[in-house]
PDB file of N, CA and C in Angstrom:
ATOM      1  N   UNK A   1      -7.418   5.463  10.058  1.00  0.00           N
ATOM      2  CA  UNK A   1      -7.474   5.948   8.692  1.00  0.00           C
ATOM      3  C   UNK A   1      -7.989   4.820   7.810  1.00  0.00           C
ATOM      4  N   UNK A   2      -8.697   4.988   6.596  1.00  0.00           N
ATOM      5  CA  UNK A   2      -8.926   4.190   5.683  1.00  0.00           C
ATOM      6  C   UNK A   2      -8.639   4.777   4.522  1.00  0.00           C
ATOM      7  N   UNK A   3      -8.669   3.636   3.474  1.00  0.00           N
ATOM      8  CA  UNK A   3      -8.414   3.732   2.185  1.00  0.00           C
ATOM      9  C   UNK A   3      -9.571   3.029   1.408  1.00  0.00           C
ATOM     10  N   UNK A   4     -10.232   3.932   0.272  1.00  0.00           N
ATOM     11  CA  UNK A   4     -11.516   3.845  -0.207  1.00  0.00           C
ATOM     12  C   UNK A   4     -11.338   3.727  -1.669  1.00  0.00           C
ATOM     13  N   UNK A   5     -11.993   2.418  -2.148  1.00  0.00           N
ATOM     14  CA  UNK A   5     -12.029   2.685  -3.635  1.00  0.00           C
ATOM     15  C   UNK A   5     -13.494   1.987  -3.840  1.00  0.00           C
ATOM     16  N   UNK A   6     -14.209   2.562  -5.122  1.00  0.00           N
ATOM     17  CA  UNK A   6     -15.809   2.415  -5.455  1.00  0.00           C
ATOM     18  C   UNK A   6     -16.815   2.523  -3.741  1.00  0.00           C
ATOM     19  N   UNK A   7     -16.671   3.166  -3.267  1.00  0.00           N
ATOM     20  CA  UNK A   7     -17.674   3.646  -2.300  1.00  0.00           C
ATOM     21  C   UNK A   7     -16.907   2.154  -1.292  1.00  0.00           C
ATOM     22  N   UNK A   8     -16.252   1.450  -1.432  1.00  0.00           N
ATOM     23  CA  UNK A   8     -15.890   0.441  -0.562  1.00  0.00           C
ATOM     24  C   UNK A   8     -14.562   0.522   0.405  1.00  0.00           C
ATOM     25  N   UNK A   9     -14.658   0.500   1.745  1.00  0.00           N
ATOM     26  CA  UNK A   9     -13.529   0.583   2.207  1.00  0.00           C
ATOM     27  C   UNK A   9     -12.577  -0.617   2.554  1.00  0.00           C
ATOM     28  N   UNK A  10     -11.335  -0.689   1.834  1.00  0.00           N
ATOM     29  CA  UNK A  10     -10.764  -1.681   1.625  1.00  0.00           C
ATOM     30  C   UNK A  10      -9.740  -1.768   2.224  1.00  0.00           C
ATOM     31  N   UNK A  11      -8.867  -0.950   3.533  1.00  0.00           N
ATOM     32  CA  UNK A  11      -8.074  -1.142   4.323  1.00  0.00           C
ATOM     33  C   UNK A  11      -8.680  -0.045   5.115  1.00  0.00           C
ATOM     34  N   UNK A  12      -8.058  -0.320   6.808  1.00  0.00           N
ATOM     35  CA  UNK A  12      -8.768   0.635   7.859  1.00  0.00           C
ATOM     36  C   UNK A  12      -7.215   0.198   8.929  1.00  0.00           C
ATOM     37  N   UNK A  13      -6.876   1.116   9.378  1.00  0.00           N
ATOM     38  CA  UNK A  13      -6.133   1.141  10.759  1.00  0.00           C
ATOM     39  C   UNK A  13      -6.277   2.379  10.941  1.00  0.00           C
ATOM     40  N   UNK A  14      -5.553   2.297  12.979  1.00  0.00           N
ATOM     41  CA  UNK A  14      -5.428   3.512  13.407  1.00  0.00           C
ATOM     42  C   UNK A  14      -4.101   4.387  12.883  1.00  0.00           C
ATOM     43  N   UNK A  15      -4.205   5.477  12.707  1.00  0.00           N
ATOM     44  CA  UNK A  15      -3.003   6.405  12.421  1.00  0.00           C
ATOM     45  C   UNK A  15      -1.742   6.370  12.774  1.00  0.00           C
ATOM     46  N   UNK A  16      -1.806   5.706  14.389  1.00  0.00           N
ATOM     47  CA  UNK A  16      -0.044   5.395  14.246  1.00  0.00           C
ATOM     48  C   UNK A  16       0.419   4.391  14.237  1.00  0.00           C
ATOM     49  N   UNK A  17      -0.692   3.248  13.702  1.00  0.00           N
ATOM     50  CA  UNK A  17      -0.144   2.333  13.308  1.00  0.00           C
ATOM     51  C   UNK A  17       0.562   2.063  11.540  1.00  0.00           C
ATOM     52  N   UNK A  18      -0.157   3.430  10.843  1.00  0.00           N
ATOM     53  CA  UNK A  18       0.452   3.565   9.180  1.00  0.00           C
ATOM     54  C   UNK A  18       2.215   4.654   9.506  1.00  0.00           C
ATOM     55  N   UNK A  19       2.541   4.363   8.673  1.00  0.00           N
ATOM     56  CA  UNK A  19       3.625   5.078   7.987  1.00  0.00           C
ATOM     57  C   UNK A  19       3.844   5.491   6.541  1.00  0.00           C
ATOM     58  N   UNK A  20       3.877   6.932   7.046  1.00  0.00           N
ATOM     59  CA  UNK A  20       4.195   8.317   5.936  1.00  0.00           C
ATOM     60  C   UNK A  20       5.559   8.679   5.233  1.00  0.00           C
ATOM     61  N   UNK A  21       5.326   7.949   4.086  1.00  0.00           N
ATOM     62  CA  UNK A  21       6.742   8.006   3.083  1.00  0.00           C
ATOM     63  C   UNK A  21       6.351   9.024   1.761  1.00  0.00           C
ATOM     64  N   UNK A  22       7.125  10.243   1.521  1.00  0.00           N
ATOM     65  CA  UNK A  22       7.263  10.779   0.557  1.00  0.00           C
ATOM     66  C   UNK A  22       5.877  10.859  -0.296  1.00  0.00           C
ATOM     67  N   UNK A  23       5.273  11.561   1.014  1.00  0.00           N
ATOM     68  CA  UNK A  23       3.691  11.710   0.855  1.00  0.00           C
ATOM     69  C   UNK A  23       2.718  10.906   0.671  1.00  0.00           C
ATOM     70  N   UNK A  24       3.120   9.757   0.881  1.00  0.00           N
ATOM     71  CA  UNK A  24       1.902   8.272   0.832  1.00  0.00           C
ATOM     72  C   UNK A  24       1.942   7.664   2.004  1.00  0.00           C
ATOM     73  N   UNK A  25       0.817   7.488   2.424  1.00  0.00           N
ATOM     74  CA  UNK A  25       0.421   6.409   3.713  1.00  0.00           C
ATOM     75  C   UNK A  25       0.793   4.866   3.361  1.00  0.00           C
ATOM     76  N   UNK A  26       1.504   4.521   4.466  1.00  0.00           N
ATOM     77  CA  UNK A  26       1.320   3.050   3.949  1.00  0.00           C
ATOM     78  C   UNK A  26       1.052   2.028   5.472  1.00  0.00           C
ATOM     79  N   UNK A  27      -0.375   1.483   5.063  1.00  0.00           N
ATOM     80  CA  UNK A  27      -1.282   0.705   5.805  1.00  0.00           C
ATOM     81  C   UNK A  27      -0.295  -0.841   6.196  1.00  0.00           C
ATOM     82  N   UNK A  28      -0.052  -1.389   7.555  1.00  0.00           N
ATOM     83  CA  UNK A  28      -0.067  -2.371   8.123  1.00  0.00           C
ATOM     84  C   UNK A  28      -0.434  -3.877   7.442  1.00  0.00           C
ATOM     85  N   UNK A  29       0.515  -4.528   6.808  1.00  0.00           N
ATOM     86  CA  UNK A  29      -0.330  -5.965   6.104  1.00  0.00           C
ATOM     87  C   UNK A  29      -1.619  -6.460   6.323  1.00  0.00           C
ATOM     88  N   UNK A  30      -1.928  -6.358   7.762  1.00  0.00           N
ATOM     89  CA  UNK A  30      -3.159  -7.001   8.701  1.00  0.00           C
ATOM     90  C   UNK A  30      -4.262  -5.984   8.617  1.00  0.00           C
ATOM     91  N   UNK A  31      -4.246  -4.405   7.988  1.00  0.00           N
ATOM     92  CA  UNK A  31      -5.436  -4.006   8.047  1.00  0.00           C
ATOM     93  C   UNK A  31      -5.972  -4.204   6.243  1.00  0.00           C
ATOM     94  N   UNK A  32      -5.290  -4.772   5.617  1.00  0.00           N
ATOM     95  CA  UNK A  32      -5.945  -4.640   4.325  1.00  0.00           C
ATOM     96  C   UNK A  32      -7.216  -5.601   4.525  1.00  0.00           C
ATOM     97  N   UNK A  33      -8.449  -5.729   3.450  1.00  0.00           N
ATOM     98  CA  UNK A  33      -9.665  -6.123   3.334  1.00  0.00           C
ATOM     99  C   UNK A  33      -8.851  -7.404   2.277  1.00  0.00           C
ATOM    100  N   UNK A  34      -8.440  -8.533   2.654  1.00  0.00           N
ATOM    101  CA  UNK A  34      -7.489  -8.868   1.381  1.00  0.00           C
ATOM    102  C   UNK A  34      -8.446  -9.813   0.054  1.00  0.00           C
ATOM    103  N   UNK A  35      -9.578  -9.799   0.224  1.00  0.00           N
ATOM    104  CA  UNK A  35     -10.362  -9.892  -0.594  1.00  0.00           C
ATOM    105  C   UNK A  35     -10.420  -9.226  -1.655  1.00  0.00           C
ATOM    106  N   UNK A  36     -10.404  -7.973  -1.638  1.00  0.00           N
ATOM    107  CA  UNK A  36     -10.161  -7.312  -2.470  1.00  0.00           C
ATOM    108  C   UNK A  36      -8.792  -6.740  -3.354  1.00  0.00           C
ATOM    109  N   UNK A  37      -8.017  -7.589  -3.172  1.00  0.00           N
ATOM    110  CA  UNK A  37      -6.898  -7.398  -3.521  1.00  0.00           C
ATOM    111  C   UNK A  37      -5.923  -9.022  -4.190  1.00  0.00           C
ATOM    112  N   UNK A  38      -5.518  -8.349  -5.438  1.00  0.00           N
ATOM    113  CA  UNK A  38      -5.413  -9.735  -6.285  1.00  0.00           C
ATOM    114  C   UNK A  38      -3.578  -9.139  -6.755  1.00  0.00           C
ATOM    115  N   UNK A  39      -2.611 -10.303  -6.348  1.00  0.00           N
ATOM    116  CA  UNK A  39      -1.239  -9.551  -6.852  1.00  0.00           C
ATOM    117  C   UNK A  39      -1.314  -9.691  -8.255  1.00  0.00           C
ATOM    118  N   UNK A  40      -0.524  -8.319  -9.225  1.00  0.00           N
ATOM    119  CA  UNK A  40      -0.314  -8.523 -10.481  1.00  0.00           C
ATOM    120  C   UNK A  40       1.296  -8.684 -10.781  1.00  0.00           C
ATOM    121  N   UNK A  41       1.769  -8.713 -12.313  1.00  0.00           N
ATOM    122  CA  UNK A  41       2.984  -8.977 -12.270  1.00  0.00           C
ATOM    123  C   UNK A  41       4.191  -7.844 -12.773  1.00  0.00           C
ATOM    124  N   UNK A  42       3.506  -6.568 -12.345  1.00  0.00           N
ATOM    125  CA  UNK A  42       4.006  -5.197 -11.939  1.00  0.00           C
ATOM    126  C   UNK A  42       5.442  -5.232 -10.906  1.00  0.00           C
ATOM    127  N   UNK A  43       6.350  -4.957 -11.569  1.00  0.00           N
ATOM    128  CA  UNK A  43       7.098  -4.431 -10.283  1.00  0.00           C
ATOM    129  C   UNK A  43       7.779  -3.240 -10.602  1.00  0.00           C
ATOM    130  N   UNK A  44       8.432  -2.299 -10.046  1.00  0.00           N
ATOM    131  CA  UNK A  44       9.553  -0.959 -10.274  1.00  0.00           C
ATOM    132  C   UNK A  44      10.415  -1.106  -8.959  1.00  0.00           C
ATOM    133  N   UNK A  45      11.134  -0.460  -9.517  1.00  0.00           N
ATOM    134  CA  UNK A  45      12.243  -0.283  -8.177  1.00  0.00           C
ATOM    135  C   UNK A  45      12.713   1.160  -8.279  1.00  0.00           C
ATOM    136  N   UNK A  46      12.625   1.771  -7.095  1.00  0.00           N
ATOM    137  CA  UNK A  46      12.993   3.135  -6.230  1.00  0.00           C
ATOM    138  C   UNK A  46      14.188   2.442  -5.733  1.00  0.00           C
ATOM    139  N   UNK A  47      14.830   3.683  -6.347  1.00  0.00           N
ATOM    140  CA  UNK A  47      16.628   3.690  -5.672  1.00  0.00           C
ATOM    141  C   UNK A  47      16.877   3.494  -4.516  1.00  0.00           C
ATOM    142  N   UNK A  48      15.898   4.104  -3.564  1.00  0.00           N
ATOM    143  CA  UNK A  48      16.311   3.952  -1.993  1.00  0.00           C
ATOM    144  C   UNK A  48      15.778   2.873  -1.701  1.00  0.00           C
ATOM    145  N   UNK A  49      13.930   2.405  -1.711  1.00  0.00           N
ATOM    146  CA  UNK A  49      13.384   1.790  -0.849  1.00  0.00           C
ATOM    147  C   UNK A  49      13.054   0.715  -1.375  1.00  0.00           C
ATOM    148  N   UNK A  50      14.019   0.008  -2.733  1.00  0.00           N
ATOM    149  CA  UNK A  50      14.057  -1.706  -3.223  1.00  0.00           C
ATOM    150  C   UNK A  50      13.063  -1.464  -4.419  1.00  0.00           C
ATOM    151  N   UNK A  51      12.727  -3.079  -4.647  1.00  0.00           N
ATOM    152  CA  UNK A  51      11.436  -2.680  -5.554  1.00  0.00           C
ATOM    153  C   UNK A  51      10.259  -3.452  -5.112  1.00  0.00           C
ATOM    154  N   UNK A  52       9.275  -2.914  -5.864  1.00  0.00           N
ATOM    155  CA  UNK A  52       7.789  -2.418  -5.550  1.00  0.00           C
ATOM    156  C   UNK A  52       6.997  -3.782  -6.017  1.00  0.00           C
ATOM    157  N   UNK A  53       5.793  -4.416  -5.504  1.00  0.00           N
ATOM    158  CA  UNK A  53       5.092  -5.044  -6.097  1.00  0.00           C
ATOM    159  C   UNK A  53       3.746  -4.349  -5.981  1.00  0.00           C
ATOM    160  N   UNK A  54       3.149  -4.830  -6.972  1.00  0.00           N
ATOM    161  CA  UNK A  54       1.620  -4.266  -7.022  1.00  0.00           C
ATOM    162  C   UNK A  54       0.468  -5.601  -6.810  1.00  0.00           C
ATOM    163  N   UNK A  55      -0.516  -4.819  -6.531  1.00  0.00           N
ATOM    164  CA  UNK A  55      -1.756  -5.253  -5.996  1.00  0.00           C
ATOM    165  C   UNK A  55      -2.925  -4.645  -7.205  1.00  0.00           C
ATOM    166  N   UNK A  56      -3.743  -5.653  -7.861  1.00  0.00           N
ATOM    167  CA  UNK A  56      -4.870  -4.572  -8.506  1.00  0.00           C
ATOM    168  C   UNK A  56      -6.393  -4.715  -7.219  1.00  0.00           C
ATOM    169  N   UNK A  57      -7.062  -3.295  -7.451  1.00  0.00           N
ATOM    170  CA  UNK A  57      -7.768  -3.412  -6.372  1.00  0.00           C
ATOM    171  C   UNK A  57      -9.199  -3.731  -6.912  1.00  0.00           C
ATOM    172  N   UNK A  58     -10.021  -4.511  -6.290  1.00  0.00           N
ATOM    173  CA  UNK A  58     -11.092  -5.452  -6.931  1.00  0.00           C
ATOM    174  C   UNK A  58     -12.344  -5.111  -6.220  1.00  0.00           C
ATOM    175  N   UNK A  59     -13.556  -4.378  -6.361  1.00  0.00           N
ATOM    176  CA  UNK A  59     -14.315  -3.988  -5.057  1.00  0.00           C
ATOM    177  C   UNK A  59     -15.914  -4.371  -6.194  1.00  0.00           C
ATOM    178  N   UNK A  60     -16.250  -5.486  -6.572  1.00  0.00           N
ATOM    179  CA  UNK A  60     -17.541  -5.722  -7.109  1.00  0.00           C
ATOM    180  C   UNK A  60     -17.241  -5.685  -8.687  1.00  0.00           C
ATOM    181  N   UNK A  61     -15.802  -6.428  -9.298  1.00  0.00           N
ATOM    182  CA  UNK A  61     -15.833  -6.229 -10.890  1.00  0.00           C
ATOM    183  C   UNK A  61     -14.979  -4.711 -11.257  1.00  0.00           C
ATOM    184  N   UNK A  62     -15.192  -3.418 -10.430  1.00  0.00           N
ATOM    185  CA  UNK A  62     -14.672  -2.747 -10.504  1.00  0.00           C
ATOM    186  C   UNK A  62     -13.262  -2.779  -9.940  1.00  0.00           C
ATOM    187  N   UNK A  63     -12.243  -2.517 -11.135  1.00  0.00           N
ATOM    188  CA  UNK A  63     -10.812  -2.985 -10.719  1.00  0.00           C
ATOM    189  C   UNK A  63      -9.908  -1.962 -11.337  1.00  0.00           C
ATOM    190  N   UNK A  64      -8.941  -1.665 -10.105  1.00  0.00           N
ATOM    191  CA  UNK A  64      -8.022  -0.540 -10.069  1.00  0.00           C
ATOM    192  C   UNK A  64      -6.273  -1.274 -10.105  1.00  0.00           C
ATOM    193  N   UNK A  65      -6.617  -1.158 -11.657  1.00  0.00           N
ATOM    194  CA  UNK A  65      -5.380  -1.930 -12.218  1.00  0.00           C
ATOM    195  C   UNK A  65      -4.006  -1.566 -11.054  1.00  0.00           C
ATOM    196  N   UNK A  66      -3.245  -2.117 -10.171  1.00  0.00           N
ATOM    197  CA  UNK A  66      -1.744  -1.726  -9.940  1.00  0.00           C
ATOM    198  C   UNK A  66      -2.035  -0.538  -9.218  1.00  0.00           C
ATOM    199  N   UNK A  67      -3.353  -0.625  -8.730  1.00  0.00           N
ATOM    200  CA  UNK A  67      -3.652   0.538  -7.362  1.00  0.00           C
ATOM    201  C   UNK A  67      -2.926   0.568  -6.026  1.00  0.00           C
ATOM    202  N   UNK A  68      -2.514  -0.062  -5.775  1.00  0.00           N
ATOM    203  CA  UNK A  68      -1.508  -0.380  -4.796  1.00  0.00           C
ATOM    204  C   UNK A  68      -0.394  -1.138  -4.514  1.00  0.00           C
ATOM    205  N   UNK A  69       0.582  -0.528  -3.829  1.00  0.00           N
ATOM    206  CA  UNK A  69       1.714  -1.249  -3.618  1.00  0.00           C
ATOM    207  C   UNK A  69       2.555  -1.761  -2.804  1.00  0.00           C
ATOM    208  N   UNK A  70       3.859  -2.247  -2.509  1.00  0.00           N
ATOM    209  CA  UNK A  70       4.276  -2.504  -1.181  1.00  0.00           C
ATOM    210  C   UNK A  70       5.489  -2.949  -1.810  1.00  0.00           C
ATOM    211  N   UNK A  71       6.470  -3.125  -0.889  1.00  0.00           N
ATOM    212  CA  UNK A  71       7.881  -3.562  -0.622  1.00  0.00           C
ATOM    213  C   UNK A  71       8.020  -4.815   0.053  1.00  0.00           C
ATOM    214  N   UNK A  72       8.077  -6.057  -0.524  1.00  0.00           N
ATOM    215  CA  UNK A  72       8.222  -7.158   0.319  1.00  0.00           C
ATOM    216  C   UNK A  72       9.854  -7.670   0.730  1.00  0.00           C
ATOM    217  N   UNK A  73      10.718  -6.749   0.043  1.00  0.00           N
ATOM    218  CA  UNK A  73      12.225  -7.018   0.956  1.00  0.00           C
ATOM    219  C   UNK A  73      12.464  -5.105   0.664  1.00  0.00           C
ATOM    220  N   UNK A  74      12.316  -3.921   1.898  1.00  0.00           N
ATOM    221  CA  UNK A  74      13.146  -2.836   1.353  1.00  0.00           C
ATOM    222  C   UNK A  74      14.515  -3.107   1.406  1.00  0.00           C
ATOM    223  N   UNK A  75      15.447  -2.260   1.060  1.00  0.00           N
ATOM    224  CA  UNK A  75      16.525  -1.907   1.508  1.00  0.00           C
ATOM    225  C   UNK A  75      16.919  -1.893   2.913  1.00  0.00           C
ATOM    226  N   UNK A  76      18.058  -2.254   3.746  1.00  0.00           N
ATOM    227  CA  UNK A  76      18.356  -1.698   4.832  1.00  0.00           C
ATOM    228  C   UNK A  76      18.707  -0.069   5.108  1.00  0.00           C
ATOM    229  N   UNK A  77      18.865   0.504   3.527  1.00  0.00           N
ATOM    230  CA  UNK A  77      18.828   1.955   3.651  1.00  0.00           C
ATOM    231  C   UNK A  77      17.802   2.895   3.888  1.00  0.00           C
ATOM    232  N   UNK A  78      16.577   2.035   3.136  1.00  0.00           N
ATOM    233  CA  UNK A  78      15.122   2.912   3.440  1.00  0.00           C
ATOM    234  C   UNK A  78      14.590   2.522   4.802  1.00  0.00           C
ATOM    235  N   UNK A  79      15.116   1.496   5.500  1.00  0.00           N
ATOM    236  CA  UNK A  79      14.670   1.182   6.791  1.00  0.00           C
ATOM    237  C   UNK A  79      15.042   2.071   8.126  1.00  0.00           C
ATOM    238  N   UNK A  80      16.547   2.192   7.074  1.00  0.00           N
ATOM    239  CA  UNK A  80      16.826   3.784   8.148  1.00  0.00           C
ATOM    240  C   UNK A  80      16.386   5.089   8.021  1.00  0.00           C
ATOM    241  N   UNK A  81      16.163   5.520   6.930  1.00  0.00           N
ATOM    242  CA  UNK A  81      15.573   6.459   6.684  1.00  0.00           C
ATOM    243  C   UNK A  81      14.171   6.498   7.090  1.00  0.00           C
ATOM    244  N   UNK A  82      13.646   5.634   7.406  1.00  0.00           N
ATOM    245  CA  UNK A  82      11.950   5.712   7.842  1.00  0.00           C
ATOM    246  C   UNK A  82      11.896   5.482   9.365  1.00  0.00           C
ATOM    247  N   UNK A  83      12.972   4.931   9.450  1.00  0.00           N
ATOM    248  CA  UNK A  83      13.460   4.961  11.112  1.00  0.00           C
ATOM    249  C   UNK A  83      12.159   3.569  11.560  1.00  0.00           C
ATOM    250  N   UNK A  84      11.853   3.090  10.591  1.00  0.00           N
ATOM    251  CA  UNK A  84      10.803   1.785  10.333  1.00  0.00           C
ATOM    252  C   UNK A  84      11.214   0.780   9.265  1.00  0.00           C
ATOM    253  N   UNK A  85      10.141  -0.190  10.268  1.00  0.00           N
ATOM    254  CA  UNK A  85      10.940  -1.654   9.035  1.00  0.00           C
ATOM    255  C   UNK A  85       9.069  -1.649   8.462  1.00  0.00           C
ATOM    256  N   UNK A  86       9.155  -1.131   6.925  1.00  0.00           N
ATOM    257  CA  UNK A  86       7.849  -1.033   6.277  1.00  0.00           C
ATOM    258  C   UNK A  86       7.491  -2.265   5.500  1.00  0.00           C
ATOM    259  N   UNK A  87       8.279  -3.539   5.593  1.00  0.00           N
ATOM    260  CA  UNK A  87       8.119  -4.424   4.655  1.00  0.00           C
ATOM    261  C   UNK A  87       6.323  -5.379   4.474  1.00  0.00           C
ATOM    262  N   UNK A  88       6.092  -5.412   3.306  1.00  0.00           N
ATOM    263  CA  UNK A  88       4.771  -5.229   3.231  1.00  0.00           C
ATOM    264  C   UNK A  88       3.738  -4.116   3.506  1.00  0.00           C
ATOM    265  N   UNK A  89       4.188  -3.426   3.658  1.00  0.00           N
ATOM    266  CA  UNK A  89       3.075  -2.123   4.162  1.00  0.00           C
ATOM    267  C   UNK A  89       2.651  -1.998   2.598  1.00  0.00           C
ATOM    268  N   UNK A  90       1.294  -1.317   2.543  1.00  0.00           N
ATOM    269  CA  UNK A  90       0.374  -0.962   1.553  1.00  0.00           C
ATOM    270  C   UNK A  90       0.082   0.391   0.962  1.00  0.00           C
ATOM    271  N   UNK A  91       1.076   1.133  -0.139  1.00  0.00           N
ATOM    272  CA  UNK A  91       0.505   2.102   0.097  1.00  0.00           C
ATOM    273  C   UNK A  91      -1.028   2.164  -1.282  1.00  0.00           C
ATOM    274  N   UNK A  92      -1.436   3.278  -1.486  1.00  0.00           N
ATOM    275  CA  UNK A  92      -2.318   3.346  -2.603  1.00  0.00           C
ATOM    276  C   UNK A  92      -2.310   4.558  -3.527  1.00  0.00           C
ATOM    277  N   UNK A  93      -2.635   4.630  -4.911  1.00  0.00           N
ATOM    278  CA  UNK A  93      -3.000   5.790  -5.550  1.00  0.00           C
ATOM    279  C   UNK A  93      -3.542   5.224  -7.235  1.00  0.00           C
ATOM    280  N   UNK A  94      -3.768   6.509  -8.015  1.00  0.00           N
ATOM    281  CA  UNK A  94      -4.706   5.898  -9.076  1.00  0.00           C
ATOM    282  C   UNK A  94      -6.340   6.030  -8.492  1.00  0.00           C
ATOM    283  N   UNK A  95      -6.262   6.787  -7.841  1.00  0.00           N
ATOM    284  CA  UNK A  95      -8.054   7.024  -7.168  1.00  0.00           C
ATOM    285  C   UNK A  95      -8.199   6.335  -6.234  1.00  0.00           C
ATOM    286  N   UNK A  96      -7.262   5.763  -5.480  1.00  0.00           N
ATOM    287  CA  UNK A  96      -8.107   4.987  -4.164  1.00  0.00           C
ATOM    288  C   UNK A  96      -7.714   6.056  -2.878  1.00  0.00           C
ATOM    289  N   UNK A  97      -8.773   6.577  -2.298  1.00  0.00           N
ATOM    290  CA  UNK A  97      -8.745   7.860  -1.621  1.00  0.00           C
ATOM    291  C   UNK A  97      -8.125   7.005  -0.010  1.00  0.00           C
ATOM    292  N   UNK A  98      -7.134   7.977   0.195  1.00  0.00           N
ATOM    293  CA  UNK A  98      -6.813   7.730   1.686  1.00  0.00           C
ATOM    294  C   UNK A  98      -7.722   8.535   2.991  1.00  0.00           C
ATOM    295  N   UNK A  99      -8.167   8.532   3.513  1.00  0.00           N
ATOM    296  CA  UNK A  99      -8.566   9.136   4.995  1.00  0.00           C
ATOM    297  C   UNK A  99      -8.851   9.376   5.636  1.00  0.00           C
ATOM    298  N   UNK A 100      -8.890  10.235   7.166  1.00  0.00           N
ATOM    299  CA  UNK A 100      -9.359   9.937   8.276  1.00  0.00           C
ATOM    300  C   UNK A 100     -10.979   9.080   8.806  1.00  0.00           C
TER     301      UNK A 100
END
C-alpha cells in the first residue's frame, strides 16, 4: 500500500505489514519517505491510544500542515486492543490519499 500526497508517493509497504485502527492505516516507521516529513509542535490525545504527534508533509514546497500522525508511547490499553504494539506507526489524512 502507499500513501500519496502532490502526485508524490511518500510512504509504501506491503499490506500486512500496516495496521487498521478505527478506519486509518497506519504505515511501519521504516516505510515512510522521511524526507518528506518535518515534526511539528501539534499534539492531541485519544482516550484509549495516548497522545498523538504530528508530522507536516513536504513534497516540493507543497506542505500538508499536521498531515500525519503517530503515537510514540501508546497506552498499554490500545496495545491490547489492536492486539499490536503500533508505536510510531504513521497514519495520514487532510488529502494524503492511502492505497493499494
Amino acid at each position: 500500500m502507499k500513501a500519496t500526497w502532490n502526485n508524490t508517493v511518500v510512504a509504501e509497504a506491503d499490506r500486512e505489514k500496516l495496521i487498521y485502527i478505527e478506519g486509518n492505516w497506519y504505515f511501519p516507521p521504516d516505510s515512510l519517505k522521511k524526507e518528506y516529513f518535518e515534526p511539528t509542535d501539534k499534539h492531541t490525545v485519544c482516550y484509549w491510544k495516548g497522545q498523538a504527534s504530528y508530522y507536516q508533509v513536504n513534497v516540493d514546497g507543497n506542505v500538508n500542515e499536521d498531515g500525519a500522525w503517530y503515537y510514540a508511547e501508546p497506552t498499554k490499553l490500545s496495545k491490547k486492543i489492536v492486539k499490536k504494539d503500533f508505536t510510531n506507526y504513521v497514519a495520514f489524512w487532510h488529502g494524503v490519499t492511502v492505497s493499494e
